[in-house]
Protein backbone atom coordinates (compact mmCIF):
# COMPACT_ATOMS: atom_id res chain seq x y z
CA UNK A 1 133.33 99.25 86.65
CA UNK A 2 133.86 98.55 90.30
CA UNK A 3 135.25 95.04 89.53
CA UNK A 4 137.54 95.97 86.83
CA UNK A 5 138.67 98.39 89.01
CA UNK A 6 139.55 95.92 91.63
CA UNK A 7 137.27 97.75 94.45
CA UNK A 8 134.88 95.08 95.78
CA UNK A 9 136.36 93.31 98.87
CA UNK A 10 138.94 91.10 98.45
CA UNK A 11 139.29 91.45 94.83
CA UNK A 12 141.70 92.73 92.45
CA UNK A 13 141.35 93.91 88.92
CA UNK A 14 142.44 91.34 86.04
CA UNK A 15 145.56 91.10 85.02
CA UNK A 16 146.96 91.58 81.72
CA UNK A 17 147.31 88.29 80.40
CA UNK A 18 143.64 87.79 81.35
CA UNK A 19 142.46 90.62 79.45
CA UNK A 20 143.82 89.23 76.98
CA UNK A 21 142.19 86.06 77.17
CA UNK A 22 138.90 87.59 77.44
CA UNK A 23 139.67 89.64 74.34
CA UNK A 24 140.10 86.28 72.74
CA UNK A 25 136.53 85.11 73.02
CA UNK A 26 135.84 88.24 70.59
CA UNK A 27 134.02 86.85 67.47
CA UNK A 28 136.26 86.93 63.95
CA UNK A 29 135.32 85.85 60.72
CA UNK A 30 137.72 83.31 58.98
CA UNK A 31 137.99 82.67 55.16
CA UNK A 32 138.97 78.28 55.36
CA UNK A 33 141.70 76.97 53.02
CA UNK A 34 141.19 73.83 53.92
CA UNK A 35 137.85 71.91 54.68
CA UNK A 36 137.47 70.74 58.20
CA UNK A 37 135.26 68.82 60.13
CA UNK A 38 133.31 70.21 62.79
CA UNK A 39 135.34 71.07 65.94
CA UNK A 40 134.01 70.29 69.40
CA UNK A 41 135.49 72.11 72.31
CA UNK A 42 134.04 73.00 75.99
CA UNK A 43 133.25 76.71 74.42
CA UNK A 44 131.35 75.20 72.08
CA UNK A 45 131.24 73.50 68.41
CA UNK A 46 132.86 75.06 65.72
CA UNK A 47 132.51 74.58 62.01
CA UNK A 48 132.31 72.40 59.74
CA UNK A 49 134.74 74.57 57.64
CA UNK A 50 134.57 75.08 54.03
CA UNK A 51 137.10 75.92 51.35
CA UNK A 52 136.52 80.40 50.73
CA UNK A 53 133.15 79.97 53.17
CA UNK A 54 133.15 82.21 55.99
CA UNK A 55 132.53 81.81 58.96
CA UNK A 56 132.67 83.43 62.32
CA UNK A 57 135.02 81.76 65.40
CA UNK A 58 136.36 83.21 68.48
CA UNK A 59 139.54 84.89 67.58
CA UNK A 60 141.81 82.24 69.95
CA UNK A 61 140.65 79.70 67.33
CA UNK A 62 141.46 82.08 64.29
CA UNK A 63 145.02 82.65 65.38
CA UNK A 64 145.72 78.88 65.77
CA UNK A 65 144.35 78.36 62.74
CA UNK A 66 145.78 81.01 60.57
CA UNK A 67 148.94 79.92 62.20
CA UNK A 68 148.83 76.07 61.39
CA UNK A 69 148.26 77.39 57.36
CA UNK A 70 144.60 76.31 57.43
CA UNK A 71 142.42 80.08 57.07
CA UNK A 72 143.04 83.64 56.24
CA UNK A 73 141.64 86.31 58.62
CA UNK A 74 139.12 88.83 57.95
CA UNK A 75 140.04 92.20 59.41
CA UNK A 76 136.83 93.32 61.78
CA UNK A 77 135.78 96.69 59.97
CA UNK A 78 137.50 98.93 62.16
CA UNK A 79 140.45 97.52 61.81
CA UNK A 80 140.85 99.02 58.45
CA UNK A 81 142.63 102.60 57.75
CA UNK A 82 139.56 104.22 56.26
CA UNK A 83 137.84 103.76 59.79
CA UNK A 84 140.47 104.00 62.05
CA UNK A 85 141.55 107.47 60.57
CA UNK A 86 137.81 108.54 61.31
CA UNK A 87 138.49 107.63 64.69
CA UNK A 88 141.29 108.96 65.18
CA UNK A 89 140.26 112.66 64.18
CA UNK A 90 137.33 111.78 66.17
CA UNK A 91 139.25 111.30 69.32
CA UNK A 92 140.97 114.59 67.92
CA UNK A 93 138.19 117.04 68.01
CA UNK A 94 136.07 115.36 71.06
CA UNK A 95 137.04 116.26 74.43
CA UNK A 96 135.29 112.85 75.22
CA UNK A 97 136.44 109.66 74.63
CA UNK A 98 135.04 108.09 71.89
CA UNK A 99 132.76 104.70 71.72
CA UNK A 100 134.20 104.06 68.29
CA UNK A 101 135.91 101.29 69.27
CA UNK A 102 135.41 97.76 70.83
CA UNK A 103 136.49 97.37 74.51
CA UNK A 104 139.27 95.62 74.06
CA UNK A 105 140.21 96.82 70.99
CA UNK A 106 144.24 97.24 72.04
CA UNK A 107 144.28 93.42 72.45
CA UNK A 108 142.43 92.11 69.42
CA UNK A 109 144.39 94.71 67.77
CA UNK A 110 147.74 93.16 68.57
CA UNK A 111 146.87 89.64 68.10
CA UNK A 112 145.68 90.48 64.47
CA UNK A 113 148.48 92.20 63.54
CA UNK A 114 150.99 89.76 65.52
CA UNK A 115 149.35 86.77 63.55
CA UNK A 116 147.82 87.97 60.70
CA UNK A 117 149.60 91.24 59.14
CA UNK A 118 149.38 89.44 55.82
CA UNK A 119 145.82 89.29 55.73
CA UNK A 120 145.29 93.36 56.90
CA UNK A 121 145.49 96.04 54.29
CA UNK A 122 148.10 99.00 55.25
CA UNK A 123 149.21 96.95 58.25
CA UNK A 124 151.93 99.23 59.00
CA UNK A 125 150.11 102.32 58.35
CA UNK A 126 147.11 101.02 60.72
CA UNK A 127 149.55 100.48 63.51
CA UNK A 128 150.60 103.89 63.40
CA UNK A 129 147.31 105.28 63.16
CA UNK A 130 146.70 102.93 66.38
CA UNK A 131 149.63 104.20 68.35
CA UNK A 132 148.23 107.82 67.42
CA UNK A 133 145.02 106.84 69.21
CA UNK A 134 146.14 105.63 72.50
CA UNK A 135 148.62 108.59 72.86
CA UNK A 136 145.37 111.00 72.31
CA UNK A 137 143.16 109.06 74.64
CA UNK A 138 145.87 108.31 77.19
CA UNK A 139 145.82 112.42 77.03
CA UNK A 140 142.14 112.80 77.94
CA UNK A 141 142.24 110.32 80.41
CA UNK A 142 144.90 112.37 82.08
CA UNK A 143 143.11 115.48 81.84
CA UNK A 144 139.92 113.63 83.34
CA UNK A 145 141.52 112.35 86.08
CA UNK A 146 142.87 116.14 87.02
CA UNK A 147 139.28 117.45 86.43
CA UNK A 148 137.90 114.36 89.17
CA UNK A 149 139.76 115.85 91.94
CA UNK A 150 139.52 119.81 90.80
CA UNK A 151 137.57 122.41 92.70
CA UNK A 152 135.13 122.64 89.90
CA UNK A 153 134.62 118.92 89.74
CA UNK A 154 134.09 117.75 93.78
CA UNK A 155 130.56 118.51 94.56
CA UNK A 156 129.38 116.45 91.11
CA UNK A 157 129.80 113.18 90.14
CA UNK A 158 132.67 112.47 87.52
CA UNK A 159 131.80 111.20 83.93
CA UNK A 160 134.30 108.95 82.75
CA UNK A 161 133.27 108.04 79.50
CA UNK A 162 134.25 105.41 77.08
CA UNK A 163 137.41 103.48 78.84
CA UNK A 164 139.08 100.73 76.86
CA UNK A 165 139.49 97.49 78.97
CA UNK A 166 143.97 98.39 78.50
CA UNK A 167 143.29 101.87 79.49
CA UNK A 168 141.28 100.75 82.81
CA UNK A 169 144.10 98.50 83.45
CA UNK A 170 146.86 101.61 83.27
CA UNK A 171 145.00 103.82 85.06
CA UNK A 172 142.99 101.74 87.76
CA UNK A 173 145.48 102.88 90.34
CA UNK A 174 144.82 106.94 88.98
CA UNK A 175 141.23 106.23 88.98
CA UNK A 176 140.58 104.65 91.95
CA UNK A 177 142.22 107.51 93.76
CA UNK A 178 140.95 110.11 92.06
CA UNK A 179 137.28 108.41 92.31
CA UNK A 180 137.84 107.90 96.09
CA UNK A 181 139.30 111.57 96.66
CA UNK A 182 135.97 112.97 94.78
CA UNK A 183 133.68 110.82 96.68
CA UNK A 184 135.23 112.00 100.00
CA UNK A 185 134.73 115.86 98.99
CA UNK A 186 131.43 115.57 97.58
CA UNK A 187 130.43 113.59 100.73
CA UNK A 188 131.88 116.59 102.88
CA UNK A 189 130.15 119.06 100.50
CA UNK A 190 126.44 117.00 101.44
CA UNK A 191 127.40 116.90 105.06
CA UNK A 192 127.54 120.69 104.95
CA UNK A 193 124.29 121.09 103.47
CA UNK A 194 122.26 119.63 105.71
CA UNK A 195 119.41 120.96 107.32
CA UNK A 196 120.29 121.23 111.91
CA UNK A 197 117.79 118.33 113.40
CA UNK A 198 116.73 121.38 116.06
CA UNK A 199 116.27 123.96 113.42
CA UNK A 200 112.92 125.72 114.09
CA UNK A 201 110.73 126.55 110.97
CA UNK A 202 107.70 127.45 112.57
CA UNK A 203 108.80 130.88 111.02
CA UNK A 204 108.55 130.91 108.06
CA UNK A 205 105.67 132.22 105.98
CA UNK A 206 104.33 131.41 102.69
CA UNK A 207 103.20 128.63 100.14
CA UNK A 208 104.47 126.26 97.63
């Protein structure tokens, strides 16, 4: 959390383009149209691909394939309407944020339906549904970050829940305010709770 907030010394939080590129190295499984021979790359060895076999590749690999006419995509499983309607009224109903989805499930999101629209069921309807999520969650994340730095919420340490690696990336500058504004008060709050180094106890009576 602390580095993809940017808070260790001398360190930012990733950029947008690279969480996108990390989102790449997600795993997705490709239907071939073509057979190919194995493909060796520094990431690692790919293939050999056969005609309707398929087989799983990192999804940087899927998109330049799908787009040079040689596979079809499979659509993960919740990027299908069924599923992402369940999450949706999840996120609905839960005043948490849900675990439903991957982490970076904005970017993997956009690259399948950028490149591969043809190959995803209710495309439009699944972007919609999509957009209907991140408005809900961008909501609770809101709320959370008002409940961090509320009276109710000093003196205990915040729960954050279930943050999408987009979402992190929006809010890092809320958060790490908020985070730093609750660790100051519920430092102040221990600091007045502590026992006087002179205090005299030779009083008191009884056992434990």
């Amino acid at each position: 959390m602390a580095e993809l907030l940017g808070e260790r010394a001398g360190t930012r939080g990733p950029t947008l383009a690279e969480l996108e590129f990390f989102a790449e190295d997600s795993l997705v499984t490709v239907i071939p149209r073509v057979n190919l021979s194995r493909i060796e790359l520094i990431a690692g060895d790919f293939g050999p691909f056969t005609v309707n076999e398929a087989c799983a590749v990192p999804l940087w690999l899927a998109v330049c394939l799908k787009r040079a006419g040689y596979c079809s995509i499979v659509p993960p499983s919740w990027l299908r309407l069924k599923a992402l309607t369940a999450a949706r009224e999840e996120e609905e109903q839960s005043p948490e944020l849900s675990a439903s989805l991957p982490f970076h499930y904005q970017q993997i999101a956009s690259l399948l339906l950028t490149h591969a629209a043809a190959d995803i069921p209710q495309a439009c309807h699944i972007h919609e549904v999509l957009e209907d999520i991140v408005t809900v969650r961008q909501g609770k994340i809101r709320a959370l970050l008002q409940r961090i730095v509320s009276e109710h919420e000093a003196t205990r340490p915040a729960r954050l829940g279930y943050l999408g690696s987009i979402e992190l990336f929006r809010f890092r500058p809320a958060l790490v305010h908020s985070l730093r504004t609750q660790s100051s008060l519920h430092s102040e709050s221990a600091a007045d709770h502590h026992w006087p180094e002179d205090r005299d106890f030779s009083s008191m009576t009884g056992s434990l």
